[in-house]
PDB file of N, CA and C in Angstrom:
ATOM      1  N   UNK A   1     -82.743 -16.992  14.516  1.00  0.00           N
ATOM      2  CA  UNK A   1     -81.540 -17.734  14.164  1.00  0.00           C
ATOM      3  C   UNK A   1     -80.361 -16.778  14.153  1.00  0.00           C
ATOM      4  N   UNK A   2     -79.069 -17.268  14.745  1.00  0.00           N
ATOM      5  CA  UNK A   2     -77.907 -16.281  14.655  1.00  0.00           C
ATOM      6  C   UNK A   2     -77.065 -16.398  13.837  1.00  0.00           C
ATOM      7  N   UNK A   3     -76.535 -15.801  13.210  1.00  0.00           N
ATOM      8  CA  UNK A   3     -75.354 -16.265  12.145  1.00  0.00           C
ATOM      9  C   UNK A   3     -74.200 -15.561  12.369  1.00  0.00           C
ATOM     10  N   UNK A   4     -73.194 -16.282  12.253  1.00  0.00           N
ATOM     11  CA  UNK A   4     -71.792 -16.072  12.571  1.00  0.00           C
ATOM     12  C   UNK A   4     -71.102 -16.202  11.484  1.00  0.00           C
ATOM     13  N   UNK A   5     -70.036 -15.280  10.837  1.00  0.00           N
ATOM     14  CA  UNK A   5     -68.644 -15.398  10.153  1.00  0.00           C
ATOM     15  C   UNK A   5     -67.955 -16.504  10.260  1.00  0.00           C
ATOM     16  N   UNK A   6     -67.681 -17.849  10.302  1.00  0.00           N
ATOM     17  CA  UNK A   6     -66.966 -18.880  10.952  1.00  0.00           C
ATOM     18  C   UNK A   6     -65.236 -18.509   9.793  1.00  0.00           C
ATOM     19  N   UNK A   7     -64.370 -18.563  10.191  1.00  0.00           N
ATOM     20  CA  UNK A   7     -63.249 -18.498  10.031  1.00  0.00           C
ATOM     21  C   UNK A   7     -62.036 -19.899  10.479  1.00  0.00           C
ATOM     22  N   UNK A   8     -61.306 -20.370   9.852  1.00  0.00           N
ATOM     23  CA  UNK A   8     -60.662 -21.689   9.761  1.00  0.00           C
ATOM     24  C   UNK A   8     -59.769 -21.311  11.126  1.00  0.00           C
ATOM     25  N   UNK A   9     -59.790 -22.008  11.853  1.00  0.00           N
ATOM     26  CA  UNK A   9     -58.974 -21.784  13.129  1.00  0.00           C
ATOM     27  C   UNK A   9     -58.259 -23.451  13.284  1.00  0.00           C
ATOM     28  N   UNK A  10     -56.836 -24.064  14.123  1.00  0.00           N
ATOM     29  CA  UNK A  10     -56.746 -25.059  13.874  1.00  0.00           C
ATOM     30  C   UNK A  10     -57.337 -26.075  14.341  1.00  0.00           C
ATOM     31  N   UNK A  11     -57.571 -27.072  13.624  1.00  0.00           N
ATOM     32  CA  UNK A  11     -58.374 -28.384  14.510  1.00  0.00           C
ATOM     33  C   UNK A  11     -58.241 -28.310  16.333  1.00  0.00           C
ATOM     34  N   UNK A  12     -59.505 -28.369  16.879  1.00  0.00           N
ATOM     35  CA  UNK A  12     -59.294 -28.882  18.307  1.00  0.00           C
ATOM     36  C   UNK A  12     -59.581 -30.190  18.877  1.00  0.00           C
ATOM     37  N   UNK A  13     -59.773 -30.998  17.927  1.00  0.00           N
ATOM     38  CA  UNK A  13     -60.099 -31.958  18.128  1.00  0.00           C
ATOM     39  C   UNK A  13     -59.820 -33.500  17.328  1.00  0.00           C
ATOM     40  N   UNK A  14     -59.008 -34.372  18.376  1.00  0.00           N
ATOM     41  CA  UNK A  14     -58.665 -35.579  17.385  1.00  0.00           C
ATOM     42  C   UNK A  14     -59.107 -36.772  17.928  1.00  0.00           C
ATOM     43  N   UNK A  15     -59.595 -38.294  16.958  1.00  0.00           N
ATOM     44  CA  UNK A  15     -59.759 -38.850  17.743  1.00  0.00           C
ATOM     45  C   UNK A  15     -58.638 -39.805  17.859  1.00  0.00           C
ATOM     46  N   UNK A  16     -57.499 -39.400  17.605  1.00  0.00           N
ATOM     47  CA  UNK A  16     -56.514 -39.851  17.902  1.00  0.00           C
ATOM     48  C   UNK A  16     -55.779 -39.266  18.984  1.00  0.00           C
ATOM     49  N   UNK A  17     -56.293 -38.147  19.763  1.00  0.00           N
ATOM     50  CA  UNK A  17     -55.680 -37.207  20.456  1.00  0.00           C
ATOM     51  C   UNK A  17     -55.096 -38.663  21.682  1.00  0.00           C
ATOM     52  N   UNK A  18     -54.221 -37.605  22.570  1.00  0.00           N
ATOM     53  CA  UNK A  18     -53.574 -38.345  23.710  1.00  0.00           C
ATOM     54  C   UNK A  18     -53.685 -37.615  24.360  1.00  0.00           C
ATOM     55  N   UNK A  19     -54.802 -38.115  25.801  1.00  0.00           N
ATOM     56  CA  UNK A  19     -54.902 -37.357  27.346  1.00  0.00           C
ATOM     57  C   UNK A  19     -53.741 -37.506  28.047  1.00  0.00           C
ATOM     58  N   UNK A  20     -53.315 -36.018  28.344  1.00  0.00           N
ATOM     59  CA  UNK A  20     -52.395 -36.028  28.958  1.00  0.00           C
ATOM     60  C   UNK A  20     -52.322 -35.940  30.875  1.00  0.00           C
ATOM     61  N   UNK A  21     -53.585 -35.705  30.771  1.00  0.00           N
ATOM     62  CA  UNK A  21     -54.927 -35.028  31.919  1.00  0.00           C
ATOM     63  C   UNK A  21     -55.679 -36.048  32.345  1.00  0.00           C
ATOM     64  N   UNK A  22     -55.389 -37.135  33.514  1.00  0.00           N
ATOM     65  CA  UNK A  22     -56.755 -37.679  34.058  1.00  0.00           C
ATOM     66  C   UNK A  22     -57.755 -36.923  34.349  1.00  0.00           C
ATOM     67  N   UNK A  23     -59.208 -37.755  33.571  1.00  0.00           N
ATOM     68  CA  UNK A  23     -60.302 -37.516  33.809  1.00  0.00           C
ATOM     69  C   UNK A  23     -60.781 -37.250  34.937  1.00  0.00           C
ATOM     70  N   UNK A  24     -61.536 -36.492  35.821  1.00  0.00           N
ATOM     71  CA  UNK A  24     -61.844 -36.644  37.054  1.00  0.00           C
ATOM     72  C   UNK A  24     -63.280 -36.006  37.501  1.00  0.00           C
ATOM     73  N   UNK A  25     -64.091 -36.268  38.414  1.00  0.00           N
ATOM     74  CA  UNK A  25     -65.451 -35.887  38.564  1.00  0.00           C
ATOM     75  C   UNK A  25     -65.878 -34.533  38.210  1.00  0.00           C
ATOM     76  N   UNK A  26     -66.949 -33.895  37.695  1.00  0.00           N
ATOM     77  CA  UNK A  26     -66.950 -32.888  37.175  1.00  0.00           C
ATOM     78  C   UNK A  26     -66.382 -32.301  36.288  1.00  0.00           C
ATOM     79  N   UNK A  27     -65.067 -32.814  35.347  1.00  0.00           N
ATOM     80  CA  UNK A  27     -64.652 -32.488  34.165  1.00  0.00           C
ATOM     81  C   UNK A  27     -65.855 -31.793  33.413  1.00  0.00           C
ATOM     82  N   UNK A  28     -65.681 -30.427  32.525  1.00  0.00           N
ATOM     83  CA  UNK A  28     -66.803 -30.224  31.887  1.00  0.00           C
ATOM     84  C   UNK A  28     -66.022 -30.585  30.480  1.00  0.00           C
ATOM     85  N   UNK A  29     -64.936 -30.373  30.063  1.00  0.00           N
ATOM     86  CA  UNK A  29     -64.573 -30.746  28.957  1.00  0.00           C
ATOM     87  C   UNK A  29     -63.997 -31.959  28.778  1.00  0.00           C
ATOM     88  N   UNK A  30     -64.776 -32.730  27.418  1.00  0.00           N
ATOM     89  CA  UNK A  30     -64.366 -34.078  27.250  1.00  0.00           C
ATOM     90  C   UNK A  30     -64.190 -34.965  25.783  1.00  0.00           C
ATOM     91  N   UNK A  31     -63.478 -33.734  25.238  1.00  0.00           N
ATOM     92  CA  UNK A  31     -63.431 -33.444  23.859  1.00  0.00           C
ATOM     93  C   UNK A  31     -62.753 -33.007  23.275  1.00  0.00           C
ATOM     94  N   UNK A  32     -61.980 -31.452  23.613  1.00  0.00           N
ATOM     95  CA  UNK A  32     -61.658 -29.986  23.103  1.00  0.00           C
ATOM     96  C   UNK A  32     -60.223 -30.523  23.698  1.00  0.00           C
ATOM     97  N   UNK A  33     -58.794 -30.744  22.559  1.00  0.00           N
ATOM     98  CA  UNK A  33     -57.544 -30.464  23.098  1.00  0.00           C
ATOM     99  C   UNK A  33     -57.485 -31.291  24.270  1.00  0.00           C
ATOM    100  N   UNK A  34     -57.287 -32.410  24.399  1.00  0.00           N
ATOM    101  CA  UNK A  34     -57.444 -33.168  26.132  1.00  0.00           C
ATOM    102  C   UNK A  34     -55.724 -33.314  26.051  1.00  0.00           C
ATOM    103  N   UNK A  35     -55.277 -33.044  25.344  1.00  0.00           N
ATOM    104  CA  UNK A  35     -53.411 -33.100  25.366  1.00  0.00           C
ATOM    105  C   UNK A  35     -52.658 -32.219  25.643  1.00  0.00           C
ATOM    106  N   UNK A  36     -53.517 -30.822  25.610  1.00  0.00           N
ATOM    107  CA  UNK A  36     -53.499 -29.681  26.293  1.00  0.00           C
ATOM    108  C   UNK A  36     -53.256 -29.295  27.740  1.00  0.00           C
ATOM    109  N   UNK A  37     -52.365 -28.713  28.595  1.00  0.00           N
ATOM    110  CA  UNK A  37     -52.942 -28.392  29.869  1.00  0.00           C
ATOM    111  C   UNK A  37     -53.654 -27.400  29.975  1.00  0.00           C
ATOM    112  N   UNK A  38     -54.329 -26.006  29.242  1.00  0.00           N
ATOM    113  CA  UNK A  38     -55.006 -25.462  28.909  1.00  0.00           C
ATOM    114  C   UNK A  38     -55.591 -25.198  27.598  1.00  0.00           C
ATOM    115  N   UNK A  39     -57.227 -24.811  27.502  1.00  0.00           N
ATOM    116  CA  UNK A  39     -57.485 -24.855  25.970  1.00  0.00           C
ATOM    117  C   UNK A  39     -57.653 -23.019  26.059  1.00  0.00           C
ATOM    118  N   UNK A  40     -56.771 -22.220  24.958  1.00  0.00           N
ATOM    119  CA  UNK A  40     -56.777 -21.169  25.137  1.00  0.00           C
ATOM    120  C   UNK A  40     -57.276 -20.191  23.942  1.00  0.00           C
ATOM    121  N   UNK A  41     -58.483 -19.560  23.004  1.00  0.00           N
ATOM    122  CA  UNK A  41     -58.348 -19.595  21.993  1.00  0.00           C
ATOM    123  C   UNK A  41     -58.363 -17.651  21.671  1.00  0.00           C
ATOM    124  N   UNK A  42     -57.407 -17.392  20.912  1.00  0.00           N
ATOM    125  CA  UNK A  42     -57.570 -16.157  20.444  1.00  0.00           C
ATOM    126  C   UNK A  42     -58.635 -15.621  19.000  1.00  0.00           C
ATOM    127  N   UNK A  43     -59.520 -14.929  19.103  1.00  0.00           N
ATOM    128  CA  UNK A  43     -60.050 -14.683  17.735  1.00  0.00           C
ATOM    129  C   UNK A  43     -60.335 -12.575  17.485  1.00  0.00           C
ATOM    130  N   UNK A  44     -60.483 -12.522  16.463  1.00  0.00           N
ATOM    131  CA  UNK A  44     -60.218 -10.848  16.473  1.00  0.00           C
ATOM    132  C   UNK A  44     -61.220 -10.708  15.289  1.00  0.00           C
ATOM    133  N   UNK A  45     -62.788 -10.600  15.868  1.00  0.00           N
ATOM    134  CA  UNK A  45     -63.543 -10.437  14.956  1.00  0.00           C
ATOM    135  C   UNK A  45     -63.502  -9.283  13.990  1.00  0.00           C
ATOM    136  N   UNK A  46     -63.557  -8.962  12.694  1.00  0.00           N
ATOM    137  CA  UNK A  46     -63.363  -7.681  11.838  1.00  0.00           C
ATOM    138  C   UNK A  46     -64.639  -7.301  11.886  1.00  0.00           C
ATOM    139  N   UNK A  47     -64.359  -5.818  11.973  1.00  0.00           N
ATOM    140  CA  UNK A  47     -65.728  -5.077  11.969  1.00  0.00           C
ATOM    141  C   UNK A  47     -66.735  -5.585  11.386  1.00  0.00           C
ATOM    142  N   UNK A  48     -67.852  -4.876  12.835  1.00  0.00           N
ATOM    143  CA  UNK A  48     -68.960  -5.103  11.612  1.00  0.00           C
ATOM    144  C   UNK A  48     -69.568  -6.667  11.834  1.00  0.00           C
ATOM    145  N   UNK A  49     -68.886  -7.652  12.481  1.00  0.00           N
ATOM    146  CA  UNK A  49     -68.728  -8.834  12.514  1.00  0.00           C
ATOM    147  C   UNK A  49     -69.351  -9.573  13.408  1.00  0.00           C
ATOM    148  N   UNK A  50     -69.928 -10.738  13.355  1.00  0.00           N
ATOM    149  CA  UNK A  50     -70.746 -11.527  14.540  1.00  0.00           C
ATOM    150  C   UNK A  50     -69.825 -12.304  15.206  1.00  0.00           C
ATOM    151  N   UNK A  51     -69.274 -12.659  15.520  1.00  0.00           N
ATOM    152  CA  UNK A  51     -68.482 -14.413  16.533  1.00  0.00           C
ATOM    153  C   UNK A  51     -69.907 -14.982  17.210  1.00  0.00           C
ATOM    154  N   UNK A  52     -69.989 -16.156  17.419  1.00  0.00           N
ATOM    155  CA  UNK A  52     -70.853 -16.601  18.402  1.00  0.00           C
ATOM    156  C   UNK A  52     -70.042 -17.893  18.752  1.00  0.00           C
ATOM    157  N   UNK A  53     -69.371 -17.774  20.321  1.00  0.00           N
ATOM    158  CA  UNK A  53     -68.821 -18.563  21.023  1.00  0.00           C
ATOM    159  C   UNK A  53     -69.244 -20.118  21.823  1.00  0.00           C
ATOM    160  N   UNK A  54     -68.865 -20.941  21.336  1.00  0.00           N
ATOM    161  CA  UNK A  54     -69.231 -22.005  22.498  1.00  0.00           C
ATOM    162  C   UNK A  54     -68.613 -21.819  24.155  1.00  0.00           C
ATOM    163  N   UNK A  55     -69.961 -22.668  24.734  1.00  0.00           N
ATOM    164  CA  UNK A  55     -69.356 -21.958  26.652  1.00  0.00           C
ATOM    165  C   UNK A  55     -70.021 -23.411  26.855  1.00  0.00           C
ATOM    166  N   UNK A  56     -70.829 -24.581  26.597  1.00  0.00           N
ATOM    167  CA  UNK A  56     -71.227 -25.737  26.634  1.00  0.00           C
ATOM    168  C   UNK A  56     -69.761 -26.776  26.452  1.00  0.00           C
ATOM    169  N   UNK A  57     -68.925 -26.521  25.781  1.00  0.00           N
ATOM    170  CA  UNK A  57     -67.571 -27.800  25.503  1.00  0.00           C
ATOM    171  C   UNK A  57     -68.716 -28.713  24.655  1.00  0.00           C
ATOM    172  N   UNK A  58     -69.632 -28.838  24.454  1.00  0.00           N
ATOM    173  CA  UNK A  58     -69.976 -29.554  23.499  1.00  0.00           C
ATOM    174  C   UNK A  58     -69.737 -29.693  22.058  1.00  0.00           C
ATOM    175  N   UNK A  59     -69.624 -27.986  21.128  1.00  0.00           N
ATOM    176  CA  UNK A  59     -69.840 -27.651  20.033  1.00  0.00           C
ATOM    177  C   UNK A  59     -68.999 -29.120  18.831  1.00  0.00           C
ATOM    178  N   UNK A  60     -69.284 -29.060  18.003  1.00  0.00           N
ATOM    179  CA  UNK A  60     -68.490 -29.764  16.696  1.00  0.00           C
ATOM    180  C   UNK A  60     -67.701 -28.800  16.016  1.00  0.00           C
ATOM    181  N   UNK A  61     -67.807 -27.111  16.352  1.00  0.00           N
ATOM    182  CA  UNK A  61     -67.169 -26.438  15.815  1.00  0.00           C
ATOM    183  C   UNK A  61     -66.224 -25.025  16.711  1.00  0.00           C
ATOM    184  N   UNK A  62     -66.422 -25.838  17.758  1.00  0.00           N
ATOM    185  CA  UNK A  62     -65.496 -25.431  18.699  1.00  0.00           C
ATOM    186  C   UNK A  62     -63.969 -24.724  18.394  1.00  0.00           C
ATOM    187  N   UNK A  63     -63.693 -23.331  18.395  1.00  0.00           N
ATOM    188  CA  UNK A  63     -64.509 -22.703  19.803  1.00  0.00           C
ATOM    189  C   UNK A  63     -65.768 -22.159  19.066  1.00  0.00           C
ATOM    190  N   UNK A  64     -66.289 -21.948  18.355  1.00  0.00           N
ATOM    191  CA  UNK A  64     -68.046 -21.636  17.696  1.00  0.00           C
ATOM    192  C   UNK A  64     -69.107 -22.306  18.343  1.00  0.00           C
ATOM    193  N   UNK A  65     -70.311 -21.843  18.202  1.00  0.00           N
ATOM    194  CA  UNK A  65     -71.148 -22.459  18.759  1.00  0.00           C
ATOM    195  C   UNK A  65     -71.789 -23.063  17.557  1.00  0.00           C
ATOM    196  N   UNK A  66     -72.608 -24.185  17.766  1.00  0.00           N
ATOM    197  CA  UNK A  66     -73.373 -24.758  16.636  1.00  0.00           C
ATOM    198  C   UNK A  66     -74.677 -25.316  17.237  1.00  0.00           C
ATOM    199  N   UNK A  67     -75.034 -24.753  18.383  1.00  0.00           N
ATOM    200  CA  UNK A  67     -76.172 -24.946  19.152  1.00  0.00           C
ATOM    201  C   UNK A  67     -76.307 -26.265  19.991  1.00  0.00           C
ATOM    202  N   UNK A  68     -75.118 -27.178  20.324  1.00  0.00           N
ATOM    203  CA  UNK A  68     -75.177 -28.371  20.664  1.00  0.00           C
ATOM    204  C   UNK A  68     -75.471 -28.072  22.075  1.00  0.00           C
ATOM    205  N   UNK A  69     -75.752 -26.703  22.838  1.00  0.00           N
ATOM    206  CA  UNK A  69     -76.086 -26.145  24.424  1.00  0.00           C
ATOM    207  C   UNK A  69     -77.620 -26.537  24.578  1.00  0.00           C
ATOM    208  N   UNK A  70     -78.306 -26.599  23.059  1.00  0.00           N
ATOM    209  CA  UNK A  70     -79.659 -26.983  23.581  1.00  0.00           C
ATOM    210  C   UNK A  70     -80.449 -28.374  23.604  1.00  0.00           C
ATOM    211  N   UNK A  71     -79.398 -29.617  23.184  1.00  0.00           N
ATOM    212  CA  UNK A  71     -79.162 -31.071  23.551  1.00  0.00           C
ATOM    213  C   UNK A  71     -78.593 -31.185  24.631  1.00  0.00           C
ATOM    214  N   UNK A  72     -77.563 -30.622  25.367  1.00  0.00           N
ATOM    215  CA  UNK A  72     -77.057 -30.532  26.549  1.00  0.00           C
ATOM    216  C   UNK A  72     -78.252 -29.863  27.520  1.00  0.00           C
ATOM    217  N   UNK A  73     -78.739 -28.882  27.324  1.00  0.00           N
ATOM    218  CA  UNK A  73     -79.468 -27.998  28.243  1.00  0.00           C
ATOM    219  C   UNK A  73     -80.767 -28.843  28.561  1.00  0.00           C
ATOM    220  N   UNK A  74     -81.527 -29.207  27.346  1.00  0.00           N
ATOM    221  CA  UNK A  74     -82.675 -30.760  28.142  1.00  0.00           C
ATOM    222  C   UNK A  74     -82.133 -31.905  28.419  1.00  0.00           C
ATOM    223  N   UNK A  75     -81.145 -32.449  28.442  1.00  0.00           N
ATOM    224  CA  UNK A  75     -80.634 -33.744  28.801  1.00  0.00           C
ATOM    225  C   UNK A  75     -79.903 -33.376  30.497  1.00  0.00           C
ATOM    226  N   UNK A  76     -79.724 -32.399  30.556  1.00  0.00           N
ATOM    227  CA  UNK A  76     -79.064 -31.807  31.911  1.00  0.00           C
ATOM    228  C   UNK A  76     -79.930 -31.127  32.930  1.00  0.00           C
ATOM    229  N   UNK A  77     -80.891 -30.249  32.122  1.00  0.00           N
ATOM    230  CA  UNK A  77     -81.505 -29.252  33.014  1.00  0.00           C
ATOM    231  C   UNK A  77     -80.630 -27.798  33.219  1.00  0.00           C
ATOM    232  N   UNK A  78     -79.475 -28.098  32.407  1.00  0.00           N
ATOM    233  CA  UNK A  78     -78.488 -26.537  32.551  1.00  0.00           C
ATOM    234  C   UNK A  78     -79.567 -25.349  31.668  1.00  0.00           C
ATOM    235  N   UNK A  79     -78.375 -24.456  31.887  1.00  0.00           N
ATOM    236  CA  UNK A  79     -79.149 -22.998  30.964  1.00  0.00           C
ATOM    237  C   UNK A  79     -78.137 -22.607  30.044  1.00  0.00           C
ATOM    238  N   UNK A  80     -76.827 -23.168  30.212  1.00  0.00           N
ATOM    239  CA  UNK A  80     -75.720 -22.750  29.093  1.00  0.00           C
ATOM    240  C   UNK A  80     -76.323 -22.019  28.079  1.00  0.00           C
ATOM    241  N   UNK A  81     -75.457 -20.856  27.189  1.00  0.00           N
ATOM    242  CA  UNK A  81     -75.842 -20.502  26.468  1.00  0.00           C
ATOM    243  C   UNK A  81     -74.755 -19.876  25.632  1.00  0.00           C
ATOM    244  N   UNK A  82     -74.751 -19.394  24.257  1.00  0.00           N
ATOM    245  CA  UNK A  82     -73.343 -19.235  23.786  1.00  0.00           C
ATOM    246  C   UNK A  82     -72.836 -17.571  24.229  1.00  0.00           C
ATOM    247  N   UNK A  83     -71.922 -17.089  24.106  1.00  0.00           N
ATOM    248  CA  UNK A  83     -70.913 -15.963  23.844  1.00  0.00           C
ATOM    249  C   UNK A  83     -71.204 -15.251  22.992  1.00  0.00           C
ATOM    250  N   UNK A  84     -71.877 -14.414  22.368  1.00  0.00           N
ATOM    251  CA  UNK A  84     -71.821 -13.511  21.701  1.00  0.00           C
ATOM    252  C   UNK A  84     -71.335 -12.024  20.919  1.00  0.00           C
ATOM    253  N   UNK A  85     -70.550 -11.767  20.437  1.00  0.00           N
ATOM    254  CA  UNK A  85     -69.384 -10.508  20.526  1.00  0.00           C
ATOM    255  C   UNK A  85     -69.444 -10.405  18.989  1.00  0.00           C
ATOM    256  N   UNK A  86     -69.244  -8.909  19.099  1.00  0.00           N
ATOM    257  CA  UNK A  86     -70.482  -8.377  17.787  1.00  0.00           C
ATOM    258  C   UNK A  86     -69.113  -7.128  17.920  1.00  0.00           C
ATOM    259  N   UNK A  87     -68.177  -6.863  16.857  1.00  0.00           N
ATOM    260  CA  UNK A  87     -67.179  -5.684  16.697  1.00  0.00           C
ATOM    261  C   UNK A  87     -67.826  -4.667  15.798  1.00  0.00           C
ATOM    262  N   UNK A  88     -68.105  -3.785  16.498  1.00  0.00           N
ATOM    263  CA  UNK A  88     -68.992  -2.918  16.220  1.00  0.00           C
ATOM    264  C   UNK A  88     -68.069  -1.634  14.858  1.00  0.00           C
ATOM    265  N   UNK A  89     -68.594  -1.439  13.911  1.00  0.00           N
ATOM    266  CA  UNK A  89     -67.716  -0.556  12.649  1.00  0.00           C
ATOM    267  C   UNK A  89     -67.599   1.065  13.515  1.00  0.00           C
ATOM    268  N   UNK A  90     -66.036   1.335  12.834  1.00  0.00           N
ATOM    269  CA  UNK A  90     -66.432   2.672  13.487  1.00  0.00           C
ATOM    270  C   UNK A  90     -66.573   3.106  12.414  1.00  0.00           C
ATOM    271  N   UNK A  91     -66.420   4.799  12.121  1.00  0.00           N
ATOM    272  CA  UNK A  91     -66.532   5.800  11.093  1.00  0.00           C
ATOM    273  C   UNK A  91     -65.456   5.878  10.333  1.00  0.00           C
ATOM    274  N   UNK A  92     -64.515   5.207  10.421  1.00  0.00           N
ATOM    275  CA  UNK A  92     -63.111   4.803   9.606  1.00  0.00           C
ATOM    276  C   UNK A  92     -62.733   3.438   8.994  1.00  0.00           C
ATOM    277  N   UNK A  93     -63.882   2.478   9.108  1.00  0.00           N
ATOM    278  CA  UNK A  93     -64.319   0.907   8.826  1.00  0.00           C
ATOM    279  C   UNK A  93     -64.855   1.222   7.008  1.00  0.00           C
ATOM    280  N   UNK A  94     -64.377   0.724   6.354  1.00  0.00           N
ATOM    281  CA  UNK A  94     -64.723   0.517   4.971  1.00  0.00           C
ATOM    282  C   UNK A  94     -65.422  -1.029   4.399  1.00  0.00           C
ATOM    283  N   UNK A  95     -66.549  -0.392   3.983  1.00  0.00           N
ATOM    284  CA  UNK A  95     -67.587  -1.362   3.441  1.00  0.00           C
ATOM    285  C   UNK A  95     -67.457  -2.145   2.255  1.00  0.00           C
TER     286      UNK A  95
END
C-alpha cells in the first residue's frame, strides 16, 4: 500500500462546471476542469515527502491518485499507473 501526504489544493471538479471544450472521440479526460483549456497543476513536495500522482483522469482526488487506475485498468485492459515523486531530504532538511 502507498501513502501519500495529500495537501488541500483547489477543487477540480464541479458538477456544476461549464464545458467550454466539445467532447470529441478519444477524450481521456471527462471530469477534471472541462472549463479549462488546459488542466495544469503545480505541487512542491517538502522533503522527505511522498506525492503519488493521478495519470488515469479518473481519480476523486485529482491531481492524487486514489487507485481508481485499477477499475479503469480491468474494465479497459489499460496498464495506467500512478506518478510517483518522492523529494528526497538532504543533510540541511530538519526533522
Amino acid at each position: 500500500s502507498t501513502k501519500s501526504t495529500i495537501r488541500s489544493l483547489p477543487p477540480t471538479t464541479s458538477s456544476s462546471c461549464t464545458r467550454l471544450f466539445e467532447s470529441k472521440p478519444g477524450r481521456i479526460n471527462d471530469k477534471i476542469q472541462l472549463d479549462s483549456p488546459k488542466v495544469a497543476t503545480t505541487d512542491t513536495p517538502s522533503p522527505g515527502e511522498k506525492a503519488v500522482y493521478c495519470r488515469c483522469w479518473k481519480s476523486g482526488t485529482f491531481p492524487y491518485c486514489d487507485g481508481a487506475h485499477v477499475a479503469h485498468n480491468k474494465a479497459t485492459g489499460d496498464n495506467v499507473g500512478p506518478l510517483i515523486v518522492t523529494a528526497e531530504k538532504t543533510k540541511n532538511d530538519v526533522d
